[in-house]
N, C-alpha and C. Protein backbone atom coordinates (compact mmCIF):
# COMPACT_ATOMS: atom_id res chain seq x y z
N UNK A 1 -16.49 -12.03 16.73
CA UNK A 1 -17.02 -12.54 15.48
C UNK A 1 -17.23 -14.05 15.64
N UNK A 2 -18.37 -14.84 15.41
CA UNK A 2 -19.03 -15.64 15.45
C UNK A 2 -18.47 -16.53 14.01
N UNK A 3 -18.11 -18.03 14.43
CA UNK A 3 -17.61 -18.78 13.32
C UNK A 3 -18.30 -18.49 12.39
N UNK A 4 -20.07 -18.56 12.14
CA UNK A 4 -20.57 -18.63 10.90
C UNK A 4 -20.50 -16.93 10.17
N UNK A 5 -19.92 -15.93 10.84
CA UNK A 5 -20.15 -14.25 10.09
C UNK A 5 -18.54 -14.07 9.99
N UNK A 6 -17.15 -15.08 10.31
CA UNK A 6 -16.07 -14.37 9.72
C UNK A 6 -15.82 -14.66 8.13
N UNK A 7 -15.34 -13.92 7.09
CA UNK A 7 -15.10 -13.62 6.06
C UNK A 7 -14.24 -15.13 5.87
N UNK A 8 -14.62 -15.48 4.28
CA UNK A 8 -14.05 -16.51 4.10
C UNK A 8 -12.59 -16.16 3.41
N UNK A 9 -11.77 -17.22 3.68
CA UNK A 9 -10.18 -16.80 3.00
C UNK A 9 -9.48 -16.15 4.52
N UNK A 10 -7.87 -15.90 3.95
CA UNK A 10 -7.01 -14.88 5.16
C UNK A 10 -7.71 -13.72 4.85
N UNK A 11 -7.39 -12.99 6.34
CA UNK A 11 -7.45 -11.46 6.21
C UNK A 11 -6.10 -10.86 5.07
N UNK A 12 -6.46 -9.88 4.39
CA UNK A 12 -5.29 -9.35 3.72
C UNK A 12 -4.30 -8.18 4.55
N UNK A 13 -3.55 -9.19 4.51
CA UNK A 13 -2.20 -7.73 5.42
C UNK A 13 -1.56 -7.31 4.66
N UNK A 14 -2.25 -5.98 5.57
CA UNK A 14 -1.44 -4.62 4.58
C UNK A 14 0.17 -4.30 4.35
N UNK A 15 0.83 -5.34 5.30
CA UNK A 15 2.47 -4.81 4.87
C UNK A 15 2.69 -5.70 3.79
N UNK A 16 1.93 -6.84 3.36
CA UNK A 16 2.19 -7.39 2.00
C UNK A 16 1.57 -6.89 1.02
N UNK A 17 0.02 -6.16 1.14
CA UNK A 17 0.08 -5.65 0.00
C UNK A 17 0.64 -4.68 -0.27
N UNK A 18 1.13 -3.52 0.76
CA UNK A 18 2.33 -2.58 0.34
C UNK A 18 3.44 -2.74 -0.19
N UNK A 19 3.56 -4.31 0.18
CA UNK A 19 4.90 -4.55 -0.66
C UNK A 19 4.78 -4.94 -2.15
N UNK A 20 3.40 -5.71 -2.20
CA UNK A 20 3.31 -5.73 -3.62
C UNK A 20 3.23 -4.45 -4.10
N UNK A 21 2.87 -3.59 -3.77
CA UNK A 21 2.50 -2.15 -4.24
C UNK A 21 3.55 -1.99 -4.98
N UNK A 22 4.90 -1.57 -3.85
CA UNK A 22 6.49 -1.61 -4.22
C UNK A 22 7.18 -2.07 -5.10
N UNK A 23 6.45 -3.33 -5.25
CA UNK A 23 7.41 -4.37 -6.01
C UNK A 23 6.76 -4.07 -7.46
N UNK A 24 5.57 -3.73 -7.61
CA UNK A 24 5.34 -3.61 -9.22
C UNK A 24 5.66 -2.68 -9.77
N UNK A 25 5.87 -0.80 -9.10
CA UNK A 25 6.40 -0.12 -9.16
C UNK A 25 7.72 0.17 -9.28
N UNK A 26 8.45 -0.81 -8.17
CA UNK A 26 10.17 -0.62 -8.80
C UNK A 26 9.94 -1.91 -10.16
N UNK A 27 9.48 -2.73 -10.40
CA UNK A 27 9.94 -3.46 -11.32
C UNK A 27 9.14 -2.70 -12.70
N UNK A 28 8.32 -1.85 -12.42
CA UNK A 28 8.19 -1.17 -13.99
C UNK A 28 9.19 -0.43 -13.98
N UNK A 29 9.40 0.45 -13.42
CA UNK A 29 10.82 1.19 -13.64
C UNK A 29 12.22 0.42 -13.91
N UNK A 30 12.59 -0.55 -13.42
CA UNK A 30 13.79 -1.44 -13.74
C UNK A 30 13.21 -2.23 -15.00
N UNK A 31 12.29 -2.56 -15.07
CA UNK A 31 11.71 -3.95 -16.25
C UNK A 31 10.95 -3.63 -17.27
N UNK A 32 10.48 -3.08 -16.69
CA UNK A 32 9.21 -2.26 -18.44
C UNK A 32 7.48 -3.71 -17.89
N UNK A 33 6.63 -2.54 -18.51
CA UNK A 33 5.50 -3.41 -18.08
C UNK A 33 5.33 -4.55 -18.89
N UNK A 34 6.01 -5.40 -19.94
CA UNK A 34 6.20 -6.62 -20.59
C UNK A 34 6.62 -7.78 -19.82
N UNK A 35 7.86 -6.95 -19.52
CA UNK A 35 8.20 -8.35 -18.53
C UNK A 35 7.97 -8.50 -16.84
N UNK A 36 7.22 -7.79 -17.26
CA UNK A 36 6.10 -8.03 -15.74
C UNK A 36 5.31 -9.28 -15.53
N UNK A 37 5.83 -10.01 -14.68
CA UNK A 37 4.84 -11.38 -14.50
C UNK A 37 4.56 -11.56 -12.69
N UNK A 38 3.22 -12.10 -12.35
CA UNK A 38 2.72 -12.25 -11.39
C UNK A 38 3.47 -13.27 -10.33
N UNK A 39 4.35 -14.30 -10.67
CA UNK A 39 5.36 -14.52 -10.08
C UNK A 39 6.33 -13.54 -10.08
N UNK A 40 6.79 -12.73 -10.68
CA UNK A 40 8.24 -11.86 -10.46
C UNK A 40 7.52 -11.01 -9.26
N UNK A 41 6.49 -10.04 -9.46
CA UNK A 41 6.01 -9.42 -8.48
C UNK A 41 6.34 -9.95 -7.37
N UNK A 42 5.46 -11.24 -6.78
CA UNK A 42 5.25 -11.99 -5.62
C UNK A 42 6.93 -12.32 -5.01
N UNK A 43 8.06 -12.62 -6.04
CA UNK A 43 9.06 -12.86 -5.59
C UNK A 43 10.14 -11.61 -5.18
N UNK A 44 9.49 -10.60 -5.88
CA UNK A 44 10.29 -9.08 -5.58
C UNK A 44 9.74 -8.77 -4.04
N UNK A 45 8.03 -8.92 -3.81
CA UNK A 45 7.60 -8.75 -2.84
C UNK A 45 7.94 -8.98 -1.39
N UNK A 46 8.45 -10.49 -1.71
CA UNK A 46 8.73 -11.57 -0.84
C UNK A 46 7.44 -11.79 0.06
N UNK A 47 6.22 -12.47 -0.71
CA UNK A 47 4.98 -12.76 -0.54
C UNK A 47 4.74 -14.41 -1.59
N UNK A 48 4.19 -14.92 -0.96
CA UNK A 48 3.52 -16.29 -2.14
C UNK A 48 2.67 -15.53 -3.19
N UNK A 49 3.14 -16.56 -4.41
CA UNK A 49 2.14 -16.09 -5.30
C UNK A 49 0.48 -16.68 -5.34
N UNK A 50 0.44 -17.53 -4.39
CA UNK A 50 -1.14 -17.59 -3.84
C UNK A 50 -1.27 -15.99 -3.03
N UNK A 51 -1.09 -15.82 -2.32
CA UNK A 51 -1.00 -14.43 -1.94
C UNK A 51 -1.57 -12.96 -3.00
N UNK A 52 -0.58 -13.14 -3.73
CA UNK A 52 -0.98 -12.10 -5.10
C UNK A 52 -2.17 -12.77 -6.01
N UNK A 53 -2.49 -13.62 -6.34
CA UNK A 53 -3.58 -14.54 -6.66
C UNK A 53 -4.90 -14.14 -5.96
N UNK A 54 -4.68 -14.03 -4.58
CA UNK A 54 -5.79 -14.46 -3.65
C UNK A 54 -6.28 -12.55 -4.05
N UNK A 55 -5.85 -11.42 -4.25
CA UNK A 55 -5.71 -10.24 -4.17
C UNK A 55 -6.10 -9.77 -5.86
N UNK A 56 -5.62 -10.13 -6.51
CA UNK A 56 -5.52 -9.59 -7.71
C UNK A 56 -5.82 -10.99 -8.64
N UNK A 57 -6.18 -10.23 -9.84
CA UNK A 57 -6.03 -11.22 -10.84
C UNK A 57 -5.39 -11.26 -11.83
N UNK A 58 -4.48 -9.62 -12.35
CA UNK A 58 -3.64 -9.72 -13.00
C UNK A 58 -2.75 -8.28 -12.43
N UNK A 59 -1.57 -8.29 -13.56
CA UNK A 59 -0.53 -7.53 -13.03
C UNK A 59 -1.09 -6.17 -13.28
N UNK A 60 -1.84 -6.19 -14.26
CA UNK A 60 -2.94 -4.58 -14.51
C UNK A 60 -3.42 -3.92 -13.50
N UNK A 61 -3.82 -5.26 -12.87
CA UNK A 61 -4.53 -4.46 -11.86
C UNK A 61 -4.00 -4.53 -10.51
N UNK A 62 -2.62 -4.69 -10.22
CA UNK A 62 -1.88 -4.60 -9.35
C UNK A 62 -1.46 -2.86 -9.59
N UNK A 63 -0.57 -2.50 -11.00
CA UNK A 63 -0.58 -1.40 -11.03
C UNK A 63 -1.77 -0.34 -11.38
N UNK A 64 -2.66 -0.75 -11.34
CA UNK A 64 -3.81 0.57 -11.95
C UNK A 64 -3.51 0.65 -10.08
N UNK A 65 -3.88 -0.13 -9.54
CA UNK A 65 -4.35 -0.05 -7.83
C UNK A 65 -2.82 0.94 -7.20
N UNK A 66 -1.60 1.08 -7.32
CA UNK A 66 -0.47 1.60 -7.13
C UNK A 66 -0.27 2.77 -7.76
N UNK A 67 -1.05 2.64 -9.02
CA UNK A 67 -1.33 4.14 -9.71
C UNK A 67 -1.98 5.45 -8.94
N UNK A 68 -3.24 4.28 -8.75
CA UNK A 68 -4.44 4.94 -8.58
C UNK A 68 -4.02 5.83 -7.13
N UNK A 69 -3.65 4.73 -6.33
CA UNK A 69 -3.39 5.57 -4.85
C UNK A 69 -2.72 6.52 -5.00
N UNK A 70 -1.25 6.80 -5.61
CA UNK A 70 -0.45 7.57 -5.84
C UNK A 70 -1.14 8.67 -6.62
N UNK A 71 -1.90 8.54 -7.28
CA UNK A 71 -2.50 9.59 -8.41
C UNK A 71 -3.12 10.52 -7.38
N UNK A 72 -4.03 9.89 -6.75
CA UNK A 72 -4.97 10.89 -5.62
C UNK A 72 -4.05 12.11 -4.59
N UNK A 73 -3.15 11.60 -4.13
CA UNK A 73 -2.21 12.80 -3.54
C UNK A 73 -1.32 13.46 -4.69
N UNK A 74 -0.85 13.42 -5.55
CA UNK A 74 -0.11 13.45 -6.76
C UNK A 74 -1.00 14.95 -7.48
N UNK A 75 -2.55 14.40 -7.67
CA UNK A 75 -2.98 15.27 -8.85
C UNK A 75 -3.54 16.10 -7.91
N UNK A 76 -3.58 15.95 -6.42
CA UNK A 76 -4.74 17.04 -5.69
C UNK A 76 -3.75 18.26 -5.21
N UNK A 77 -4.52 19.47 -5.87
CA UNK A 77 -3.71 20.67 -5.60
C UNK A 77 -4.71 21.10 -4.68
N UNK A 78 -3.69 22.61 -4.06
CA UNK A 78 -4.30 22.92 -3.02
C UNK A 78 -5.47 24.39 -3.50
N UNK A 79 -6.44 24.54 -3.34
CA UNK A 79 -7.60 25.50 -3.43
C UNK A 79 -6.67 26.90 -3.99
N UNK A 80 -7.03 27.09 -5.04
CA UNK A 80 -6.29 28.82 -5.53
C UNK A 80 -7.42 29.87 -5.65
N UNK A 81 -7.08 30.80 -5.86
CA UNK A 81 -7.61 32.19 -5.55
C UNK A 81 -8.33 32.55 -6.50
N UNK A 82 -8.13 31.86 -7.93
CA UNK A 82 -9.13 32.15 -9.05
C UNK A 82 -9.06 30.83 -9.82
N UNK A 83 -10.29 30.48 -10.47
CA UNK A 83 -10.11 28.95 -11.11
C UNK A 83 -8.98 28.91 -12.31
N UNK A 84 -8.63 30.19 -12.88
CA UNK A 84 -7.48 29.94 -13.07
C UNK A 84 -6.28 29.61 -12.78
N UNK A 85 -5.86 29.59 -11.85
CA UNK A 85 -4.31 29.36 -10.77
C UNK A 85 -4.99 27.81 -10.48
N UNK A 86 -6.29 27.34 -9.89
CA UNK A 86 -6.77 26.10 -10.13
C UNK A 86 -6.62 25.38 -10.79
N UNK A 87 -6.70 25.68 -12.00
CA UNK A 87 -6.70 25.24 -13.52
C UNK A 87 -5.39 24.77 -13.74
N UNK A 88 -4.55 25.69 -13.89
CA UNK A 88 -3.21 25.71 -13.86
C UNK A 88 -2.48 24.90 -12.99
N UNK A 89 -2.50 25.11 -11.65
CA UNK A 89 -2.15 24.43 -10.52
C UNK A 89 -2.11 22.51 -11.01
N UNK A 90 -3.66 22.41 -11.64
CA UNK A 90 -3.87 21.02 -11.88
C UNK A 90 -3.10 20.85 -13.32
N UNK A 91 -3.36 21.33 -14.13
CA UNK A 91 -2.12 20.95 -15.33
C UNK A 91 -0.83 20.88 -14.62
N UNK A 92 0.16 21.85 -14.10
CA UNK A 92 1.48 20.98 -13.65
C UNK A 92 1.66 20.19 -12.95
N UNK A 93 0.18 19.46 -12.24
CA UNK A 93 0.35 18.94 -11.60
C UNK A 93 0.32 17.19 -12.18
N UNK A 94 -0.52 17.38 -13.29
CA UNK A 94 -0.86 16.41 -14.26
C UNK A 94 0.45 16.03 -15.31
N UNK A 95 0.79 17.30 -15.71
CA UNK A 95 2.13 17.19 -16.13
C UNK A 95 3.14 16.42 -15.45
N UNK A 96 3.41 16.81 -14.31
CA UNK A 96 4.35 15.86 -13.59
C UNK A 96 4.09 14.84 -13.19
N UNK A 97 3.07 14.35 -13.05
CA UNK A 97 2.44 13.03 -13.10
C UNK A 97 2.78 12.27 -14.36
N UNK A 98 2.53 12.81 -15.35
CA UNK A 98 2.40 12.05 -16.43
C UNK A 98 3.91 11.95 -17.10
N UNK A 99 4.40 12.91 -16.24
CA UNK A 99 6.37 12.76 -16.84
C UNK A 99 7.46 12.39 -15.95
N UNK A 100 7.04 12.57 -14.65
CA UNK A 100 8.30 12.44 -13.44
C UNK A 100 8.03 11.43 -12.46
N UNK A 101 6.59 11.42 -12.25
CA UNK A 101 6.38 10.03 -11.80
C UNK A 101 6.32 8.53 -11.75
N UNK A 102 6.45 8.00 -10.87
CA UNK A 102 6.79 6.65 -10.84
C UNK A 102 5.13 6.06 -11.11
N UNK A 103 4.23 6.39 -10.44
CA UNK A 103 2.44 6.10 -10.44
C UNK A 103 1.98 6.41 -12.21
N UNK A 104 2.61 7.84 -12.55
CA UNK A 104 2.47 8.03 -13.78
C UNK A 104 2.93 7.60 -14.69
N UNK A 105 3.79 6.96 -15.10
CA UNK A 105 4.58 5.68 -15.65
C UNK A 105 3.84 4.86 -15.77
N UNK A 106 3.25 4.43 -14.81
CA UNK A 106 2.33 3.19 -14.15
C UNK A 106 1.41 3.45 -15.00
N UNK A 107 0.72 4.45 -15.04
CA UNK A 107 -0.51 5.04 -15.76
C UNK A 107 -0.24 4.99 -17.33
N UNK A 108 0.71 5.88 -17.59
CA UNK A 108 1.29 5.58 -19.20
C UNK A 108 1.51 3.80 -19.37
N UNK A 109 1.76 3.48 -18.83
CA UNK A 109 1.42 1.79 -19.25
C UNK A 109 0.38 1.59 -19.70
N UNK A 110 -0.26 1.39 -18.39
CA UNK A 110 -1.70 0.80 -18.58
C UNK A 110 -2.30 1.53 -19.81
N UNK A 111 -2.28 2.57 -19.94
CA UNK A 111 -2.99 3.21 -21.55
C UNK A 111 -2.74 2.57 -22.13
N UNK A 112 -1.36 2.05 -22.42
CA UNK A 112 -0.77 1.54 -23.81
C UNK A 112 -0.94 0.40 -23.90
N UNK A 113 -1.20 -0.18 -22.47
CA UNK A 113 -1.72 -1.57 -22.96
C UNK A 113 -3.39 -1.93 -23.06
N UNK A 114 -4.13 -0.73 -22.61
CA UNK A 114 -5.46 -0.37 -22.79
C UNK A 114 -5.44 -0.19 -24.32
N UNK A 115 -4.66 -0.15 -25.29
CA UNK A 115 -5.25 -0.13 -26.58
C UNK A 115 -5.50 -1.64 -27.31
N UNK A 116 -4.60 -2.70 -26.51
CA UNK A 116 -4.70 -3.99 -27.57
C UNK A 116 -4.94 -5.45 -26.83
N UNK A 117 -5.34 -4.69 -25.31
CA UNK A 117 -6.16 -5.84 -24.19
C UNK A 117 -7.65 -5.01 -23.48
N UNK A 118 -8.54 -5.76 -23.76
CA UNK A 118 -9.64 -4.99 -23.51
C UNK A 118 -9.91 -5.04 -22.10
N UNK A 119 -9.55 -6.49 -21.60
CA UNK A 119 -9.53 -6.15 -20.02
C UNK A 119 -8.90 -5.00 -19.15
N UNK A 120 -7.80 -4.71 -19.87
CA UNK A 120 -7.46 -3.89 -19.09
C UNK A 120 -7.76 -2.20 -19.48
N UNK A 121 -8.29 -2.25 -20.66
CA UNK A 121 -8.99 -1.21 -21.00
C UNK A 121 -10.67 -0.98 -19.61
N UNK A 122 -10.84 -2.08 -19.57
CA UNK A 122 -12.22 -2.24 -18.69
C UNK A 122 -11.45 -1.44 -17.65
N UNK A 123 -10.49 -1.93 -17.12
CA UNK A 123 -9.97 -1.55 -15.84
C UNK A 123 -9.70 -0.36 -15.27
N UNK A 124 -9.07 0.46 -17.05
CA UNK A 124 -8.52 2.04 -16.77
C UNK A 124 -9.83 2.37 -16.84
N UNK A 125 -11.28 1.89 -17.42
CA UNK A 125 -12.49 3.17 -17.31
C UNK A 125 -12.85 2.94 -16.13
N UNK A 126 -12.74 1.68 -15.60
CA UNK A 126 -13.82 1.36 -14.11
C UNK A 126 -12.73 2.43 -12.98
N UNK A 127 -11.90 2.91 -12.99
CA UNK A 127 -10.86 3.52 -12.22
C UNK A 127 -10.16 5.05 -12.62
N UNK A 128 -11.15 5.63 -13.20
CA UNK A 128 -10.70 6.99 -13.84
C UNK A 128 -9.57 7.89 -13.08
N UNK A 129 -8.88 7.55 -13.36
CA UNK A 129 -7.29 8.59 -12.20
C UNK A 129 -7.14 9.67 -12.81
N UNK A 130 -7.83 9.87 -13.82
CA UNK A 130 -7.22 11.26 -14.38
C UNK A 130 -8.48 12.40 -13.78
N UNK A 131 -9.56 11.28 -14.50
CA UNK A 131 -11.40 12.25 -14.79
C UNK A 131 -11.71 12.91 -13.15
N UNK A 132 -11.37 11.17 -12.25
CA UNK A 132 -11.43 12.12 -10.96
C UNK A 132 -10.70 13.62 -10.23
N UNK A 133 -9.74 13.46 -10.59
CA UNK A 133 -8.83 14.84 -10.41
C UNK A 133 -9.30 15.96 -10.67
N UNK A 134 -9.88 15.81 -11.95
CA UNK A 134 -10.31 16.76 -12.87
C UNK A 134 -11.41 17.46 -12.34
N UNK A 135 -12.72 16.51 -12.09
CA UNK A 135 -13.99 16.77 -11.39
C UNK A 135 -13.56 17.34 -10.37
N UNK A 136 -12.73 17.67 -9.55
CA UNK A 136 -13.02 17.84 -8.15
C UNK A 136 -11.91 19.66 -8.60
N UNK A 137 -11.36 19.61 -9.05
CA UNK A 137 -10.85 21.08 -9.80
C UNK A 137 -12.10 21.70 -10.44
N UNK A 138 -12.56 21.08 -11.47
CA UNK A 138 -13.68 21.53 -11.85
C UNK A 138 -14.84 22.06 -10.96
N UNK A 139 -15.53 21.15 -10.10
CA UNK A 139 -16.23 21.98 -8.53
C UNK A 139 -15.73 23.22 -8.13
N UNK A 140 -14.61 22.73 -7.70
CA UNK A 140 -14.23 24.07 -8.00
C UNK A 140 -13.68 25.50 -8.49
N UNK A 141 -13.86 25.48 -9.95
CA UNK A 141 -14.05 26.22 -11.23
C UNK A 141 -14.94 26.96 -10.30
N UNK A 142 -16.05 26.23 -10.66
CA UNK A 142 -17.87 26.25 -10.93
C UNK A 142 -17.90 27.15 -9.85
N UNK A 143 -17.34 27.12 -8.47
CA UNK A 143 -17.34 27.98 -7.11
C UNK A 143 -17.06 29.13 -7.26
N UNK A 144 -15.62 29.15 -8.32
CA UNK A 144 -15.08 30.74 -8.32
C UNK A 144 -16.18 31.29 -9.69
N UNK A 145 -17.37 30.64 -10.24
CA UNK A 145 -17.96 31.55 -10.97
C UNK A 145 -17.14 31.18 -12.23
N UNK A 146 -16.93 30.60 -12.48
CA UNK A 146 -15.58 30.25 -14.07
C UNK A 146 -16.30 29.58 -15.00
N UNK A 147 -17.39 28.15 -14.62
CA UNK A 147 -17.90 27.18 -15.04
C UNK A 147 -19.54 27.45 -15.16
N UNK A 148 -20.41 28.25 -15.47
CA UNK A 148 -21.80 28.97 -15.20
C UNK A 148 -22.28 27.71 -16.50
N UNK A 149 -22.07 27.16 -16.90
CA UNK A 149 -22.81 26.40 -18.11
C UNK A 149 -23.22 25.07 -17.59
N UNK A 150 -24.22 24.36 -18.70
CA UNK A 150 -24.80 23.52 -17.86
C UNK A 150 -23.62 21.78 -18.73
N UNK A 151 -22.54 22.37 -19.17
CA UNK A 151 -22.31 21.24 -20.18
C UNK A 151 -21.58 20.08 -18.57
N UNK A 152 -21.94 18.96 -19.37
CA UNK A 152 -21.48 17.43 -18.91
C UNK A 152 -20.10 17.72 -18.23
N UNK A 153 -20.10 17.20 -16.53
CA UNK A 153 -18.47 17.29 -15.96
C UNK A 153 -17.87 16.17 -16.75
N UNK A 154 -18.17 15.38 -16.78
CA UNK A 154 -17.53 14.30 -17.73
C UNK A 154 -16.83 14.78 -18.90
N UNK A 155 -17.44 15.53 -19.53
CA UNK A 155 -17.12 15.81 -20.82
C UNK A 155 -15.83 17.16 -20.46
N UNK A 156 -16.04 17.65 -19.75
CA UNK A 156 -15.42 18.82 -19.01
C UNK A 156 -14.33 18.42 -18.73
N UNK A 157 -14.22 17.04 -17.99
CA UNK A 157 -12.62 16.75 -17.18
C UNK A 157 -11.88 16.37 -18.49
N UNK A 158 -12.82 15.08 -19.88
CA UNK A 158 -11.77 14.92 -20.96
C UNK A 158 -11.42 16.18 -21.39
N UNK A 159 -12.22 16.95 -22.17
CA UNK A 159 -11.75 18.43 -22.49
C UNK A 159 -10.32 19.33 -21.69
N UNK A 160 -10.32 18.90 -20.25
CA UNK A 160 -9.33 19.71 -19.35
C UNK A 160 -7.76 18.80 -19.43
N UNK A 161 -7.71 17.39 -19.28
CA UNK A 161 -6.42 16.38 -19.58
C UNK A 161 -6.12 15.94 -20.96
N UNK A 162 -7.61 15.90 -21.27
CA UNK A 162 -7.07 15.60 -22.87
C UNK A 162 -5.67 16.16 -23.53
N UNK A 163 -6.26 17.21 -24.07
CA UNK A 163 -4.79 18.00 -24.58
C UNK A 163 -3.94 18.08 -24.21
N UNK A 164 -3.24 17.76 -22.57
CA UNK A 164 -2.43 17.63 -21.77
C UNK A 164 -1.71 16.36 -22.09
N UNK A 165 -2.18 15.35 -22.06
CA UNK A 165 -2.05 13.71 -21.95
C UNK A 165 -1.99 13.70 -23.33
N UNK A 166 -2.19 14.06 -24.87
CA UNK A 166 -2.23 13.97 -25.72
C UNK A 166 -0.77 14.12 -26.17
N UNK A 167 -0.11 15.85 -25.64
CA UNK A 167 0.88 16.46 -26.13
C UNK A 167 2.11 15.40 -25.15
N UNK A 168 2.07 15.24 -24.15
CA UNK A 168 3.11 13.99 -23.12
C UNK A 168 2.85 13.35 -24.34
N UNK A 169 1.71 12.18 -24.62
CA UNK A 169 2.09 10.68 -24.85
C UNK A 169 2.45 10.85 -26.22
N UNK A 170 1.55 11.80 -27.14
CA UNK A 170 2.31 11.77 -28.50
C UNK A 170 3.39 12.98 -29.05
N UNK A 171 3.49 13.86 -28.32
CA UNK A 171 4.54 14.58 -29.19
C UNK A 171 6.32 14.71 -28.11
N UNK A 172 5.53 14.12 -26.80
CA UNK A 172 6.90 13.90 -25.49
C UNK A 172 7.34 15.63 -25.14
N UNK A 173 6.24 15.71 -25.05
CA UNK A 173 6.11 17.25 -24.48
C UNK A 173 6.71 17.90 -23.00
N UNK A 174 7.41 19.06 -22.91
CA UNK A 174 7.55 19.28 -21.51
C UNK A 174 6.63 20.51 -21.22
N UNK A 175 5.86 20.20 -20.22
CA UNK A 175 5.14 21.57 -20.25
C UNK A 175 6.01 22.91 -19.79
N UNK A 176 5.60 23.43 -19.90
CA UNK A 176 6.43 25.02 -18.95
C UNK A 176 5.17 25.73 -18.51
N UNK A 177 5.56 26.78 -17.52
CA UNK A 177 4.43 27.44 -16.72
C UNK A 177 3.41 28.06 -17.68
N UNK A 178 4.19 28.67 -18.47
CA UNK A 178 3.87 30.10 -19.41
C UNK A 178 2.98 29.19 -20.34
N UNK A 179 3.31 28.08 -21.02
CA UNK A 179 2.21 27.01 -21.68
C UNK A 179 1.25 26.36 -20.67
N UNK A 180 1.21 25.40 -19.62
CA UNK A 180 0.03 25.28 -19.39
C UNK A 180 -0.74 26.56 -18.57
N UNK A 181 -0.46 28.13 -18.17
CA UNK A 181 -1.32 28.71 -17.94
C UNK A 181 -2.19 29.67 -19.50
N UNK A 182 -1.54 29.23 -20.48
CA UNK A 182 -2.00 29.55 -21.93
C UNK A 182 -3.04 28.69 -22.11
N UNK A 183 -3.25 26.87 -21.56
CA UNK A 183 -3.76 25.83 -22.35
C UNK A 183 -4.81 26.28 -20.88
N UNK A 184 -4.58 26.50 -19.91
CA UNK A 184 -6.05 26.82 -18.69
C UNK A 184 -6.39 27.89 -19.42
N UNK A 185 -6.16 29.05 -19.78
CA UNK A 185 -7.02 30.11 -20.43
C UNK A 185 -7.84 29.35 -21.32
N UNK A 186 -7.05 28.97 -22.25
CA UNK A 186 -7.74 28.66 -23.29
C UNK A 186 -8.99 27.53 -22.96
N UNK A 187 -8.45 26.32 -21.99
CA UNK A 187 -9.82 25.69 -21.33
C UNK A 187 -11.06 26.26 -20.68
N UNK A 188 -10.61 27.55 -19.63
CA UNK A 188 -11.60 28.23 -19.25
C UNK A 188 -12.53 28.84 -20.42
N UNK A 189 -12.09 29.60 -21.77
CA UNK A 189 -12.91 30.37 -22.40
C UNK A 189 -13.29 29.51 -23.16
N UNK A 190 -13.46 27.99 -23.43
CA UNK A 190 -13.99 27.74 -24.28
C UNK A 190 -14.82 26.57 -23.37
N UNK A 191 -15.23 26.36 -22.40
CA UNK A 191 -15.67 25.54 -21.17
C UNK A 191 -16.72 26.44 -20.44
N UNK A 192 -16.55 28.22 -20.76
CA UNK A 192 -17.47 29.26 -20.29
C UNK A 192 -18.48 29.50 -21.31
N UNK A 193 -17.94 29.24 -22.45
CA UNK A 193 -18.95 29.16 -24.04
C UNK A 193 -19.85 27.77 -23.82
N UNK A 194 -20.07 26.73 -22.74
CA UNK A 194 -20.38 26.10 -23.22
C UNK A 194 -22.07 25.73 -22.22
């Protein structure tokens, strides 16, 4: 690489941003996302806070980014035999995300602070962790013949977490098997009407 084509700034190394990763994650769990500040991170990290600066611009988006990674292995189930067991498969899988996890925690934050900071509202739509999950279950719905309608995947994935993420954040719900393979029926037949 030729002085005038290398990238301006340090390269970012990845064992510091893994550690920031770490560090915002154990400190929501020990601290709550309030007293989360961009120095505490950097000093849990054991990184400069030019460092976390140079990377991020706020602590939002330190955890949407720690969410987000975690979400992708977290919500991806493995291919089932009818888009129901699919269906299903992805509700407990969403479920436990949204109740036992450390990423999902992460996620239940950021919502809650997505209602009364708009930046970071920007942040949870530009980074959909849920919608993506959803779409890629949904594909394959549509494969096993489940999904024949022409309605919006978009509209399809809120329709599929919604009610899920609704009953967690407002009523502190535990799912059980026998309920979310009731709430996939009920998504399939009214997602086949459409």
């Amino acid at each position: 690489m030729t002085e005038r084509t290398r990238p301006l700034g340090r390269p970012r190394s990845e064992d510091a941003r893994l550690a920031v990763l770490r560090a915002v994650d154990d400190m929501l769990v020990a601290e709550g996302y309030a007293a989360m500040t961009m120095k505490g991170i950097a000093e849990r990290a054991g990184v400069g806070r030019q460092t976390v600066y140079r990377w991020w611009s706020s602590k939002a988006e330190i955890l949407l980014e720690a969410s987000a990674a975690d979400a992708v292995r977290e919500l991806t189930v493995p291919p089932g035999a009818t888009a129901e067991e699919e269906v299903t498969a992805f509700l407990g899988a969403l479920a436990a995300f949204l109740t036992h996890s450390d990423a999902g925690l992460a996620y239940r934050a950021l919502l809650g602070e997505a209602q009364h900071d708009r930046a970071v509202a920007e942040l949870v739509r530009g980074t959909d962790v849920l919608g993506d999950a959803a779409r890629e279950v949904l594909d394959r719905a549509r494969a096993h013949g489940a999904l024949t309608g022409s309605a919006d995947t978009a509209a399809l994935a809120a329709e599929l977490v919604g009610p899920l993420v609704f009953r967690i954040l407002a009523e502190g719900w535990t799912a059980d098997p026998a309920s979310l393979r009731a709430m996939a029926e009920r998504f399939l037949r009214g997602a086949a009407a459409q």
